[in-house]
N, C-alpha and C. Protein backbone atom coordinates (compact mmCIF):
# COMPACT_ATOMS: atom_id res chain seq x y z
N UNK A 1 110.34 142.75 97.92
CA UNK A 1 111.18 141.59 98.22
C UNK A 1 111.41 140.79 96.95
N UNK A 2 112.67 140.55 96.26
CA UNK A 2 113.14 140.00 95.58
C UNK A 2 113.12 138.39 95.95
N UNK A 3 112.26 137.50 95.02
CA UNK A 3 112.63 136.35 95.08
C UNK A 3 113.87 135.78 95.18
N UNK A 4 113.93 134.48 95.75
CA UNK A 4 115.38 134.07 96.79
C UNK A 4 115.97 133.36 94.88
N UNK A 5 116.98 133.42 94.82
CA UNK A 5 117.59 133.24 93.69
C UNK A 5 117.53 131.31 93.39
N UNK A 6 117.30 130.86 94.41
CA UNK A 6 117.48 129.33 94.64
C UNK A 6 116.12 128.67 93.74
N UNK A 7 115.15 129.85 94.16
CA UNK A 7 113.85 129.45 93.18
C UNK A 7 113.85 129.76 91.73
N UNK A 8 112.90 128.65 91.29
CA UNK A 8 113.13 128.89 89.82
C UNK A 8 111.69 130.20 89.65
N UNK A 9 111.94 130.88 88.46
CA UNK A 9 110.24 131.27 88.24
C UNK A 9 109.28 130.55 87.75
N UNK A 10 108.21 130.72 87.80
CA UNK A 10 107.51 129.39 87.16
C UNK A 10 106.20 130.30 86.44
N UNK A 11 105.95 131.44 86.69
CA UNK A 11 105.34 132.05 85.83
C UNK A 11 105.33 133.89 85.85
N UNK A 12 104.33 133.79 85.31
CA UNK A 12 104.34 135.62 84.90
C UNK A 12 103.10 136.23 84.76
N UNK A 13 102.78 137.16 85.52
CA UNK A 13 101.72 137.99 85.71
C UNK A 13 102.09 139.88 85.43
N UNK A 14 101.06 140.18 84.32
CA UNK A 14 101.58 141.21 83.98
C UNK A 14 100.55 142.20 84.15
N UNK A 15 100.89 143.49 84.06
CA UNK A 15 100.18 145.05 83.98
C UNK A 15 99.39 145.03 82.09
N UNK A 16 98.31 145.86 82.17
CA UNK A 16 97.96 145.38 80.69
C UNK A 16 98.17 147.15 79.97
N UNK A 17 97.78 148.28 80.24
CA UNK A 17 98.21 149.28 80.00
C UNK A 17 99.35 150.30 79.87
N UNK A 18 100.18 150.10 78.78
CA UNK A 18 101.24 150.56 79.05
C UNK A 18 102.55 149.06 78.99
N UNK A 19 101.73 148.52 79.59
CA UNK A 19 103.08 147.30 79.49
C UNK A 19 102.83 146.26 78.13
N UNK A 20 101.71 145.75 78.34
CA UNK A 20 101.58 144.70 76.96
C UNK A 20 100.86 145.59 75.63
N UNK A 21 99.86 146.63 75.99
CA UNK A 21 98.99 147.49 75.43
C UNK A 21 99.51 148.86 75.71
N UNK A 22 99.36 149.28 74.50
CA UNK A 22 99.90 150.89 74.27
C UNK A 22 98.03 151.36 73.29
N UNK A 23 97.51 152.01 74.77
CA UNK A 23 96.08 152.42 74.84
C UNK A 23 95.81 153.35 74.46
N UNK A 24 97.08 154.60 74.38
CA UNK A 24 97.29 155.30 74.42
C UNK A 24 96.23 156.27 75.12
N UNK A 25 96.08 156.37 76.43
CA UNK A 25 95.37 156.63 77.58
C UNK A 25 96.12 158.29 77.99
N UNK A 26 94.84 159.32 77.80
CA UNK A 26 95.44 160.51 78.68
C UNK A 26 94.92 160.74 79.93
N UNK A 27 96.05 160.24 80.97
CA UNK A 27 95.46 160.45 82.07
C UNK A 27 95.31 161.74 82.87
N UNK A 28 95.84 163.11 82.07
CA UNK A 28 95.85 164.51 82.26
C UNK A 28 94.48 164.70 82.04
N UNK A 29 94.16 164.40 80.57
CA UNK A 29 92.99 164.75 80.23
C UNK A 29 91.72 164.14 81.06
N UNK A 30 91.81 162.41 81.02
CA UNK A 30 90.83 162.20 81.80
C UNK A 30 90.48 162.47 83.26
N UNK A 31 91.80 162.88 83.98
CA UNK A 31 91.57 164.06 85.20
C UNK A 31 90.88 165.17 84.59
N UNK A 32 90.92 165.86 84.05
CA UNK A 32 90.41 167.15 83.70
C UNK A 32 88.81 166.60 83.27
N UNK A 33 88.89 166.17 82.02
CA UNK A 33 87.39 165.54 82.12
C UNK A 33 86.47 165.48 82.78
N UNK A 34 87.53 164.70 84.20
CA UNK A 34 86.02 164.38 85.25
C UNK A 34 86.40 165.37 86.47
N UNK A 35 86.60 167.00 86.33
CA UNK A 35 86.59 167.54 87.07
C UNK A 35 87.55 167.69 88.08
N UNK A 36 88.82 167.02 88.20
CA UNK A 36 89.63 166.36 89.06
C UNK A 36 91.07 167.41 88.39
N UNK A 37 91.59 167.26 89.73
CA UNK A 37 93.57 168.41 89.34
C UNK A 37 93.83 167.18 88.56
N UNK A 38 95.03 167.58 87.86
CA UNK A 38 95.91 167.17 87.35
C UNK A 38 96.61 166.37 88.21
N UNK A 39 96.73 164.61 88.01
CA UNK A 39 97.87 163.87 88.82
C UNK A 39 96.78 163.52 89.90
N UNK A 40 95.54 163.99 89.92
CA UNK A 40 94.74 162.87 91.36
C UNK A 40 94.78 161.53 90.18
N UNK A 41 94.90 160.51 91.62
CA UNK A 41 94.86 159.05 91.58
C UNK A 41 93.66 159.10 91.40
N UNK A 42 92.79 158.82 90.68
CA UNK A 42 91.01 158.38 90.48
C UNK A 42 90.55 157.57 91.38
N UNK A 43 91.41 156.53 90.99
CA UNK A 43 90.39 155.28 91.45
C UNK A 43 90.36 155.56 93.39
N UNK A 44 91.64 155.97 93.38
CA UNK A 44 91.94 156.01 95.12
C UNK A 44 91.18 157.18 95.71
N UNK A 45 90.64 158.32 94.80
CA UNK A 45 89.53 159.33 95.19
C UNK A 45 88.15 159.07 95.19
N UNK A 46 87.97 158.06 94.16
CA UNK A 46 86.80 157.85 94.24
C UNK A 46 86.27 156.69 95.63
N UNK A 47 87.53 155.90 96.03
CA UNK A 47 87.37 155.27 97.13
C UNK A 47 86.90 156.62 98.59
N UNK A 48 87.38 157.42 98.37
CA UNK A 48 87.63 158.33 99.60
C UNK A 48 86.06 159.19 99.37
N UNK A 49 85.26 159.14 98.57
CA UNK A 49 84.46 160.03 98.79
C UNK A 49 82.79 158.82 99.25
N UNK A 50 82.23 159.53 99.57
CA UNK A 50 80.53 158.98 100.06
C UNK A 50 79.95 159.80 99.50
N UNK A 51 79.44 160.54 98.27
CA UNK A 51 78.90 161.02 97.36
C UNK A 51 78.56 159.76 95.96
N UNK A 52 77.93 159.10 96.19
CA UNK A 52 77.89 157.98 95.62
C UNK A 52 77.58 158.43 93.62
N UNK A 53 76.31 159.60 93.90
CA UNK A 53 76.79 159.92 92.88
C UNK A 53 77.84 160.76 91.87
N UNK A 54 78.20 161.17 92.54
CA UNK A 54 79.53 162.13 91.63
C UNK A 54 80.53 160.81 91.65
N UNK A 55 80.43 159.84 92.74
CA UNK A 55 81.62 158.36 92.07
C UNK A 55 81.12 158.03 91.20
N UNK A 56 79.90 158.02 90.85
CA UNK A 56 79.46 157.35 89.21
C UNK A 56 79.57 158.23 87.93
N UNK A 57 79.58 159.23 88.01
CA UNK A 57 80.34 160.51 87.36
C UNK A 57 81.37 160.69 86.92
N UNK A 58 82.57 160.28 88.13
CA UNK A 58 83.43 160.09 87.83
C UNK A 58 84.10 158.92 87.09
N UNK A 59 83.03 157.79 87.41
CA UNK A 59 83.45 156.54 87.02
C UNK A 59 83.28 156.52 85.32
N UNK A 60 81.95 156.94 85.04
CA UNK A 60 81.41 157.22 83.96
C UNK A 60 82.51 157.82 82.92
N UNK A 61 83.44 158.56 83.08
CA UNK A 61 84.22 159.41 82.36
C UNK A 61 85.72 158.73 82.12
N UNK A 62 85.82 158.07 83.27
CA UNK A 62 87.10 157.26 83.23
C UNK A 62 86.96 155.71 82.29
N UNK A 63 85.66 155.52 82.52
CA UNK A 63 85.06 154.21 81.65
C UNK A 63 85.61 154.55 80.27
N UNK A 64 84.47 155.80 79.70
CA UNK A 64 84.38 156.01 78.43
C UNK A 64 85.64 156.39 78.01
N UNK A 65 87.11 156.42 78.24
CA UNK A 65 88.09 157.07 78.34
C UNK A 65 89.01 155.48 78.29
N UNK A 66 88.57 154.31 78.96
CA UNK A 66 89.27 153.33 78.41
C UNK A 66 88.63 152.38 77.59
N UNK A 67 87.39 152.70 77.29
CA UNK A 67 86.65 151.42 76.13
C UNK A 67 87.24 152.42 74.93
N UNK A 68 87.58 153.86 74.89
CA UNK A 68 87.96 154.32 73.55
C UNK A 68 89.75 153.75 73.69
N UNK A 69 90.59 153.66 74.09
CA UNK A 69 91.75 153.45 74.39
C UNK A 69 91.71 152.09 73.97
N UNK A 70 91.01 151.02 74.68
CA UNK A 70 90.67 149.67 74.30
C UNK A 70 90.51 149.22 72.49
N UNK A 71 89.80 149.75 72.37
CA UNK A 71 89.12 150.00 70.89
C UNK A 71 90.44 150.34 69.73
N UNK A 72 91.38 151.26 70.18
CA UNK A 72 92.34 151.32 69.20
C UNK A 72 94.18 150.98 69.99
N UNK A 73 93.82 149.70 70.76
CA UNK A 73 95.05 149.38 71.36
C UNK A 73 96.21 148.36 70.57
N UNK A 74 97.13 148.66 70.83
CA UNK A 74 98.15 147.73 69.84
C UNK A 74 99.57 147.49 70.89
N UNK A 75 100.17 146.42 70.55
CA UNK A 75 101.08 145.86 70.91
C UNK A 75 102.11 146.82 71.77
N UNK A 76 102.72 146.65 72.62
CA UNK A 76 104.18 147.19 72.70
C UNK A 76 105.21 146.32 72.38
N UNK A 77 106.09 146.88 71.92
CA UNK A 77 106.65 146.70 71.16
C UNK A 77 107.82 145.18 71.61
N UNK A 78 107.52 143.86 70.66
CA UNK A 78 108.41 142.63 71.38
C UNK A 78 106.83 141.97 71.96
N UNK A 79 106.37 142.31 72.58
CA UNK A 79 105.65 141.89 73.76
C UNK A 79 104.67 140.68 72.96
N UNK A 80 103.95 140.99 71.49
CA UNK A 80 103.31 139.78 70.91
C UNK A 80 104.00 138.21 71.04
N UNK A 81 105.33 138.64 70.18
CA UNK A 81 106.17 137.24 70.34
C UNK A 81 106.72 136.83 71.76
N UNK A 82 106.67 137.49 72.60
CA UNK A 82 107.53 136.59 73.71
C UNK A 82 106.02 136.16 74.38
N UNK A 83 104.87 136.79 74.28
CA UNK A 83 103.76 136.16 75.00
C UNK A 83 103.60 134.92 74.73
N UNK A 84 103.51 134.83 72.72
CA UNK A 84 103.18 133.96 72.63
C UNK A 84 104.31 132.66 72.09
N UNK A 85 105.67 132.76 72.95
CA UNK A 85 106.66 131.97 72.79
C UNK A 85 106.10 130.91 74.55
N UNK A 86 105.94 132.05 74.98
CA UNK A 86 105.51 131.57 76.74
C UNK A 86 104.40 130.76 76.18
N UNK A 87 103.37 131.20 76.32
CA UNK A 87 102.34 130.28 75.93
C UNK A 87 102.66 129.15 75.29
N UNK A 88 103.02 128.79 74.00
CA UNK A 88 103.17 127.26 73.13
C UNK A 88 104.46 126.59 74.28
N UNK A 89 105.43 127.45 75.31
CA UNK A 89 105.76 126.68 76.18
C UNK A 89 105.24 126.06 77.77
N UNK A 90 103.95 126.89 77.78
CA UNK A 90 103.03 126.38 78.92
C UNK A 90 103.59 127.08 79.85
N UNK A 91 103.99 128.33 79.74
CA UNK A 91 104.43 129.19 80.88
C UNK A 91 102.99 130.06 81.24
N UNK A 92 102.75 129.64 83.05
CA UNK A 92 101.76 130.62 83.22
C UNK A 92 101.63 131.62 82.99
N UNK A 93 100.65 132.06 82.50
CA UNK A 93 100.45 133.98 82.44
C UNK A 93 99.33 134.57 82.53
N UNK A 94 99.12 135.25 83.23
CA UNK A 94 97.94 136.01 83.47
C UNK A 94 97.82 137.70 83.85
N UNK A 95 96.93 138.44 83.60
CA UNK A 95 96.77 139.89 83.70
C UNK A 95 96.11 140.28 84.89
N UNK A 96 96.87 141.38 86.01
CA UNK A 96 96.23 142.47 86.63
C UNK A 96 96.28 143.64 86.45
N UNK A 97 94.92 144.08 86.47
CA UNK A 97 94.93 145.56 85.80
C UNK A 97 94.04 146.31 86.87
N UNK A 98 94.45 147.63 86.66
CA UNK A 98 93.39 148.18 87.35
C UNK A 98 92.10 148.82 86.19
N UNK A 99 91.84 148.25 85.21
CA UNK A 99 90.78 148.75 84.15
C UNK A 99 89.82 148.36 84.16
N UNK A 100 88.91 148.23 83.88
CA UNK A 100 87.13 147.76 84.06
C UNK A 100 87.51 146.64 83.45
N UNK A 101 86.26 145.96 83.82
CA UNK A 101 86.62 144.31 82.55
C UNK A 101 86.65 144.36 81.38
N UNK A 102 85.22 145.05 81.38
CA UNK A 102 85.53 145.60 79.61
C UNK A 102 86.23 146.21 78.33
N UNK A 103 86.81 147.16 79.38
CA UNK A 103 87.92 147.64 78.29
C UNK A 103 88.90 146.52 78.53
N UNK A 104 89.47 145.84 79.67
CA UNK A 104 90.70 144.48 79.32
C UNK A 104 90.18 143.64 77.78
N UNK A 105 88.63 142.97 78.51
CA UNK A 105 88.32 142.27 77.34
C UNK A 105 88.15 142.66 75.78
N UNK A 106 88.08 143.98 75.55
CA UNK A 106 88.33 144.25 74.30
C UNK A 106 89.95 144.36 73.71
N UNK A 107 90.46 145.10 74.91
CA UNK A 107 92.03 145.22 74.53
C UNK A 107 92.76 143.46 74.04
N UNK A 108 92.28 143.01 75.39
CA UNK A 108 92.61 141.25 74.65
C UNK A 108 92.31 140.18 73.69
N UNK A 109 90.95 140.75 73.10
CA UNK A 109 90.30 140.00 72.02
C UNK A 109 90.58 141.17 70.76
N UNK A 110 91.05 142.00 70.94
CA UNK A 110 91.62 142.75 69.69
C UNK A 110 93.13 142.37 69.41
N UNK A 111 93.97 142.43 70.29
CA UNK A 111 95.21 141.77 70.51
C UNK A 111 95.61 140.22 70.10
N UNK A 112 94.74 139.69 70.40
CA UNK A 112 94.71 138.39 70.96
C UNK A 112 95.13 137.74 71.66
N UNK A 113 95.75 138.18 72.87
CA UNK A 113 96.58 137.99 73.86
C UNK A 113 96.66 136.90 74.18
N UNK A 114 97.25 136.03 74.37
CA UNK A 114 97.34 134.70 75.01
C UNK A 114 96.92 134.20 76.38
N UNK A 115 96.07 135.03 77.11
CA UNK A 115 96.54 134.65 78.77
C UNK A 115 94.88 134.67 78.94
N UNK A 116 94.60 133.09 79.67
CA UNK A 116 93.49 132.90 79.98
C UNK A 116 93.16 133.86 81.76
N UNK A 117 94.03 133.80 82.33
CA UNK A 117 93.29 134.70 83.54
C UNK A 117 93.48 135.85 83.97
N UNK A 118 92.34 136.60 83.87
CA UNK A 118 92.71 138.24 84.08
C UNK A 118 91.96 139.03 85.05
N UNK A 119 92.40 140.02 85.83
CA UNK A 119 91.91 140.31 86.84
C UNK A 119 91.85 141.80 86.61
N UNK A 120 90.80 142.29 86.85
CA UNK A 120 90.24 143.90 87.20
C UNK A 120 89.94 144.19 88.12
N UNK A 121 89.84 145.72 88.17
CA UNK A 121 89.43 146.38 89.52
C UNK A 121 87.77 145.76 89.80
N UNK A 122 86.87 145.17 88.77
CA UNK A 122 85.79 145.18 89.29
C UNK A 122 86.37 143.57 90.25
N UNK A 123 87.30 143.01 90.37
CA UNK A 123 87.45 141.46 90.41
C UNK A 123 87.86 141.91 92.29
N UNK A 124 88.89 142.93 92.54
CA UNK A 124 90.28 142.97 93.64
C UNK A 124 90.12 144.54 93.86
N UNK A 125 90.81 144.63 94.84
CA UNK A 125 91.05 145.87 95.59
C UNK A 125 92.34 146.54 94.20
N UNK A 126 91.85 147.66 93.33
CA UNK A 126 93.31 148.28 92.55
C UNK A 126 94.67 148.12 93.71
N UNK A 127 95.67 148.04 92.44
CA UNK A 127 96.90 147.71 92.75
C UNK A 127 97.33 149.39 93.35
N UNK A 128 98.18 149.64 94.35
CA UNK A 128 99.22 149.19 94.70
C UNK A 128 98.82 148.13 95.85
N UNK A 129 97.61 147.65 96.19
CA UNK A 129 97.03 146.99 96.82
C UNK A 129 97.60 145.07 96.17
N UNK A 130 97.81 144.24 96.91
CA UNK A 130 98.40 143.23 96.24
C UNK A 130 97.92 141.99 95.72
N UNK A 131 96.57 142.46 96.38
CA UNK A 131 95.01 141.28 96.06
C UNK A 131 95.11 140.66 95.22
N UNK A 132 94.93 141.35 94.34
CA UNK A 132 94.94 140.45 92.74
C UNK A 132 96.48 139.63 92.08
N UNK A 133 97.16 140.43 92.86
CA UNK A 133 98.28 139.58 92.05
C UNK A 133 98.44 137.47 93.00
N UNK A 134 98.29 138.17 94.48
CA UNK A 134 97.77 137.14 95.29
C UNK A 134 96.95 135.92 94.84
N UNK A 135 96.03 136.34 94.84
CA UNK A 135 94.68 136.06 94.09
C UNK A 135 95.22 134.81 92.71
N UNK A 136 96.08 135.67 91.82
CA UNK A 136 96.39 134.69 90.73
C UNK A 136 97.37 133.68 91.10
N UNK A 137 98.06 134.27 92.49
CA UNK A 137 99.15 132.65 92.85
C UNK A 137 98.34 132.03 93.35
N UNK A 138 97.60 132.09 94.32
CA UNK A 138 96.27 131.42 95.17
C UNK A 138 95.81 130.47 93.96
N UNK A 139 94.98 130.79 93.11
CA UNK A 139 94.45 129.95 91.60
C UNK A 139 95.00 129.21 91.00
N UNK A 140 96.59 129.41 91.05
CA UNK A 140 97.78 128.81 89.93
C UNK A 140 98.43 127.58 91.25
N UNK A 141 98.14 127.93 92.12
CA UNK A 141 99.22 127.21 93.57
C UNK A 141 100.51 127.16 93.32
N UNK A 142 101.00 128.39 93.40
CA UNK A 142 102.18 128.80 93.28
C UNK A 142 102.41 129.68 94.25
N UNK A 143 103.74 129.57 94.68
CA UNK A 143 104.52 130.52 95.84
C UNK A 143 104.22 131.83 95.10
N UNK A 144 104.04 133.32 95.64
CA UNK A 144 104.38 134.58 95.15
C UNK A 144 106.31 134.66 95.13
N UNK A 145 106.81 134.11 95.54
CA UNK A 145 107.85 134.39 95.14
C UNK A 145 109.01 133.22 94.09
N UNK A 146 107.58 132.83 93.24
CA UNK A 146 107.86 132.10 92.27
C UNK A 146 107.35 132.72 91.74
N UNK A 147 106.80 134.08 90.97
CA UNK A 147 106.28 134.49 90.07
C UNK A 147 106.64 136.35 90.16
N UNK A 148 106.83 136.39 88.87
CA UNK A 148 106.90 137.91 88.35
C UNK A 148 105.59 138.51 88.34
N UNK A 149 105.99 139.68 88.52
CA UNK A 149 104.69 140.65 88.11
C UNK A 149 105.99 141.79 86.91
N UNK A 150 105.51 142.02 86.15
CA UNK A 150 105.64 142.71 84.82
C UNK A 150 104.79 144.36 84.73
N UNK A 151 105.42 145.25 85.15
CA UNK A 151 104.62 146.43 84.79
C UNK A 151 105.03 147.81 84.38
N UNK A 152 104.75 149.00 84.37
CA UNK A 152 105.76 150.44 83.91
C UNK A 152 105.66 151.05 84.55
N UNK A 153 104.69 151.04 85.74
CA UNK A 153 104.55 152.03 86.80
C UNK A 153 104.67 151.96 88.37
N UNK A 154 104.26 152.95 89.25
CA UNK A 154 104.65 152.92 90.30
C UNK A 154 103.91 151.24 91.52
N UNK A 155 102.84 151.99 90.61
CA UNK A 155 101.91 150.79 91.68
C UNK A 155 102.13 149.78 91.51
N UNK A 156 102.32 149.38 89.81
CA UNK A 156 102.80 148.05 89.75
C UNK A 156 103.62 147.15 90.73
N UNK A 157 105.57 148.00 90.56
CA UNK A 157 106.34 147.57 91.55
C UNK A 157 105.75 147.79 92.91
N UNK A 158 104.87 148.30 93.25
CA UNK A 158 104.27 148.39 95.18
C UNK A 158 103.94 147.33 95.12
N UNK A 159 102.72 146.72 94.34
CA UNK A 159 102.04 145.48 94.96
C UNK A 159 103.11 144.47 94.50
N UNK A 160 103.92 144.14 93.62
CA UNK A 160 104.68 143.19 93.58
C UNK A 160 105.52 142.96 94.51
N UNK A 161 105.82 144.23 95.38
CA UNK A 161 106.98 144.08 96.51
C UNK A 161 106.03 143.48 97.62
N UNK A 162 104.68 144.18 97.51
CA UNK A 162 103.65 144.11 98.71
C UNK A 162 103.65 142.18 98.25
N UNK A 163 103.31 141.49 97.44
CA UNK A 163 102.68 140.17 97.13
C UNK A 163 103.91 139.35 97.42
N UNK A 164 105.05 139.84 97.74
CA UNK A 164 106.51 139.17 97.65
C UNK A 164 106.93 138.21 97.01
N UNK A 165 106.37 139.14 95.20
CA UNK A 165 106.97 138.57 94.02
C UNK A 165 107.99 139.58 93.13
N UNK A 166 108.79 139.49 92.53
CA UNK A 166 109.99 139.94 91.78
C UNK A 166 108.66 141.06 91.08
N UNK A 167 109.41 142.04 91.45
CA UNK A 167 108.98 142.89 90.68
C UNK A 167 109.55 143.78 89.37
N UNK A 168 109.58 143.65 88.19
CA UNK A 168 109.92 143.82 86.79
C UNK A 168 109.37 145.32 86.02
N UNK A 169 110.30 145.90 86.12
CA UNK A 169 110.00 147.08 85.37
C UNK A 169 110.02 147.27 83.91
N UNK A 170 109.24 147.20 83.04
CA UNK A 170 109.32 147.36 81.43
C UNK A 170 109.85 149.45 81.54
N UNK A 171 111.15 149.36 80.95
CA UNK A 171 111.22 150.80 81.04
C UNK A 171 111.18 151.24 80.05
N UNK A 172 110.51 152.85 80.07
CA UNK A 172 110.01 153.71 79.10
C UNK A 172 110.65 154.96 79.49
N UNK A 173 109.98 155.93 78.49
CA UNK A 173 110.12 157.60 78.58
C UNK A 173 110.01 158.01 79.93
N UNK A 174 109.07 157.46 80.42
CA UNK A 174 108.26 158.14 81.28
C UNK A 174 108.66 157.59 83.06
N UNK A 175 109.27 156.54 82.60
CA UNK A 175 109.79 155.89 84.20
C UNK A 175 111.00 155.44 84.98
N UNK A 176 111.94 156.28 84.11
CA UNK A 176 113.14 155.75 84.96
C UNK A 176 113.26 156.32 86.13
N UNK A 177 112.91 157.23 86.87
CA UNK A 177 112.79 157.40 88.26
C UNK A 177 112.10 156.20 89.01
N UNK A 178 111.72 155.32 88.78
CA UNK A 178 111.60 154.21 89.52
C UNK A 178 112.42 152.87 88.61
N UNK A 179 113.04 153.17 88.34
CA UNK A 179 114.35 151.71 88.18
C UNK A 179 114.96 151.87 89.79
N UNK A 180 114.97 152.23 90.38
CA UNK A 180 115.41 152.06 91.78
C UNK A 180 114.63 151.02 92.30
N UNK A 181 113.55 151.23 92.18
CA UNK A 181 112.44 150.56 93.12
C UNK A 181 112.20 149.43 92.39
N UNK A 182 112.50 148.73 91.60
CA UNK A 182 112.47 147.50 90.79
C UNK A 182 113.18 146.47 91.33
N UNK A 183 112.81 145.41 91.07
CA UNK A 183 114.00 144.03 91.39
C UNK A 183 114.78 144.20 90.17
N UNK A 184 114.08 143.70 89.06
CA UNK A 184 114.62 144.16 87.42
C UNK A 184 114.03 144.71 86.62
N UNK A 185 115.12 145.26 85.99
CA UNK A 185 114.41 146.25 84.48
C UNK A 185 114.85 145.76 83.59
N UNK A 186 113.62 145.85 82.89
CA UNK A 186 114.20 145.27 80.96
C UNK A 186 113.54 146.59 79.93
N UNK A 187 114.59 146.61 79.28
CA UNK A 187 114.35 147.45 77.87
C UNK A 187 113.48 146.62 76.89
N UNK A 188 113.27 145.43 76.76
CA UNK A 188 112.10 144.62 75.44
C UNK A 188 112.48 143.35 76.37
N UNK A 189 110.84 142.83 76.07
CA UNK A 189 110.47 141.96 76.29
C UNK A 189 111.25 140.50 76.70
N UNK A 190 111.89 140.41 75.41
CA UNK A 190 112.75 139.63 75.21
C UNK A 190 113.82 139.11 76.40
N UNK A 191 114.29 139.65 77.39
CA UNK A 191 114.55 140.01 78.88
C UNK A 191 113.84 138.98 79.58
N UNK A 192 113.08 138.94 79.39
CA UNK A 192 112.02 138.30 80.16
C UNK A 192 112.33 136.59 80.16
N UNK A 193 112.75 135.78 79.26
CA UNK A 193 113.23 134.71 79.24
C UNK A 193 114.50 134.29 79.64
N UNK A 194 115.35 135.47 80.61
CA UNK A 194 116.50 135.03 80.69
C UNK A 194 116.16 134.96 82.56
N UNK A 195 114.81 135.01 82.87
CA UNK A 195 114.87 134.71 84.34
C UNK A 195 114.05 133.33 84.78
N UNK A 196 113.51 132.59 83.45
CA UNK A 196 113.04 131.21 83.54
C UNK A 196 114.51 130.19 84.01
C-alpha cells in the first residue's frame, strides 16, 4: 500500500545490505557452506527445523559469512551524501536488517553511518515479516504511512507493503523483476529527496 499522496514523508527507514552497504555477501556460497541447496531462504529454514543443534550450525556459518562481509563493507554508491544531507536536516532514519547485530554494528561504525536506530533479526521477527519496520514507527510516533522503507530486494518491498509504508526499490543488476512490486524505484540515492 502506497502512502496517500496528501501525506507528507517524514522519515526513512532503510535495508543495510545491498542497499546502503555493498558487503559483498555470497549467498550461493553461504548456502553451500552450511549444507543447504542453492536459493534456500536460511533464516526461514532455520525457523522450520527443531534440531536445535544443526540451527546453531547453521547459524554459525551464516554469522561468520557476515562479520567477514561487515569487516570489508563500503558505501553504495550516492548513499554516504544523501544520508548524511538527511541527517544535518533532522530527517529520521533508521536501519532494518535481517543481519546479526554484530555484523550491522561493524558495517556502521566502519561506514559511519548516520542513523542512531537499528534493528536486527536478533531485535524482530526477519523481514518479509513487518515487525521491525513497525517497531521503528511505534519508537519515532509516526504513521507507517508516513515513512519509507528503502531496500533491493524481495522481502524488503513485502514488509513495507505488509507495514503500510511506501515501499522504495534501490535498483540494481540483480532486481528489476521486482520494479513491479515497488511503490518507487530510484537509480541513486539522490531520488530519495524528491519525496520529502
Amino acid at each position: 500500500m502506497c502512502p496517500d499522496s496528501s501525506n507528507s514523508i517524514k522519515g526513512f527507514i532503510f535495508d543495510l545490505d545491498g542497499t546502503l552497504a555493498d558487503t559483498k555477501l555470497d549467498f550461493a556460497k553461504m548456502c553451500t557452506d552450511a549444507g543447504l541447496p542453492v536459493g534456500t531462504k536460511i533464516l526461514e529454514h532455520c525457523a522450520s527445523l527443531n534440531d536445535h543443534v544443526q540451527v546453531k550450525q547453521i547459524l554459525s556459518v551464516v554469522e561468520q559469512h557476515e562479520l567477514a562481509g561487515a569487516k570489508k563493507a563500503s558505501w553504495i554508491l550516492d548513499a554516504e551524501t544523501v544520508l548524511n544531507k538527511f541527517h544535518r536536516a533532522k530527517i529520521p532514519m533508521a536501519i532494518v536488517t535481517r543481519n546479526m547485530r554484530e555484523a550491522a554494528r561493524i558495517t556502521i561504525e566502519r561506514l559511519g553511518i548516520p542513523v542512531d536506530l537499528v534493528i536486527t533479526r536478533e531485535d524482530c521477527l526477519p523481514k518479509p515479516d513487518p515487525d521491525g519496520l513497525l517497531m521503528v514507527a511505534k519508537q519515532w510516533d509516526i504513521s507507517p504511512d508516513e515513512l519509507v522503507y528503502v531496500g533491493d530486494f524481495q522481502f524488503d518491498l513485502l514488509a513495507a507493503k505488509q507495514a503500510q509504508m511506501m515501499a522504495c526499490l534501490i535498483a540494481n543488476q540483480r532486481n528489476k523483476h521486482l520494479f513491479k512490486m515497488a511503490d518507487k524505484v530510484i537509480t541513486n540515492f539522490d531520488q530519495l529527496s524528491e519525496l520529502l
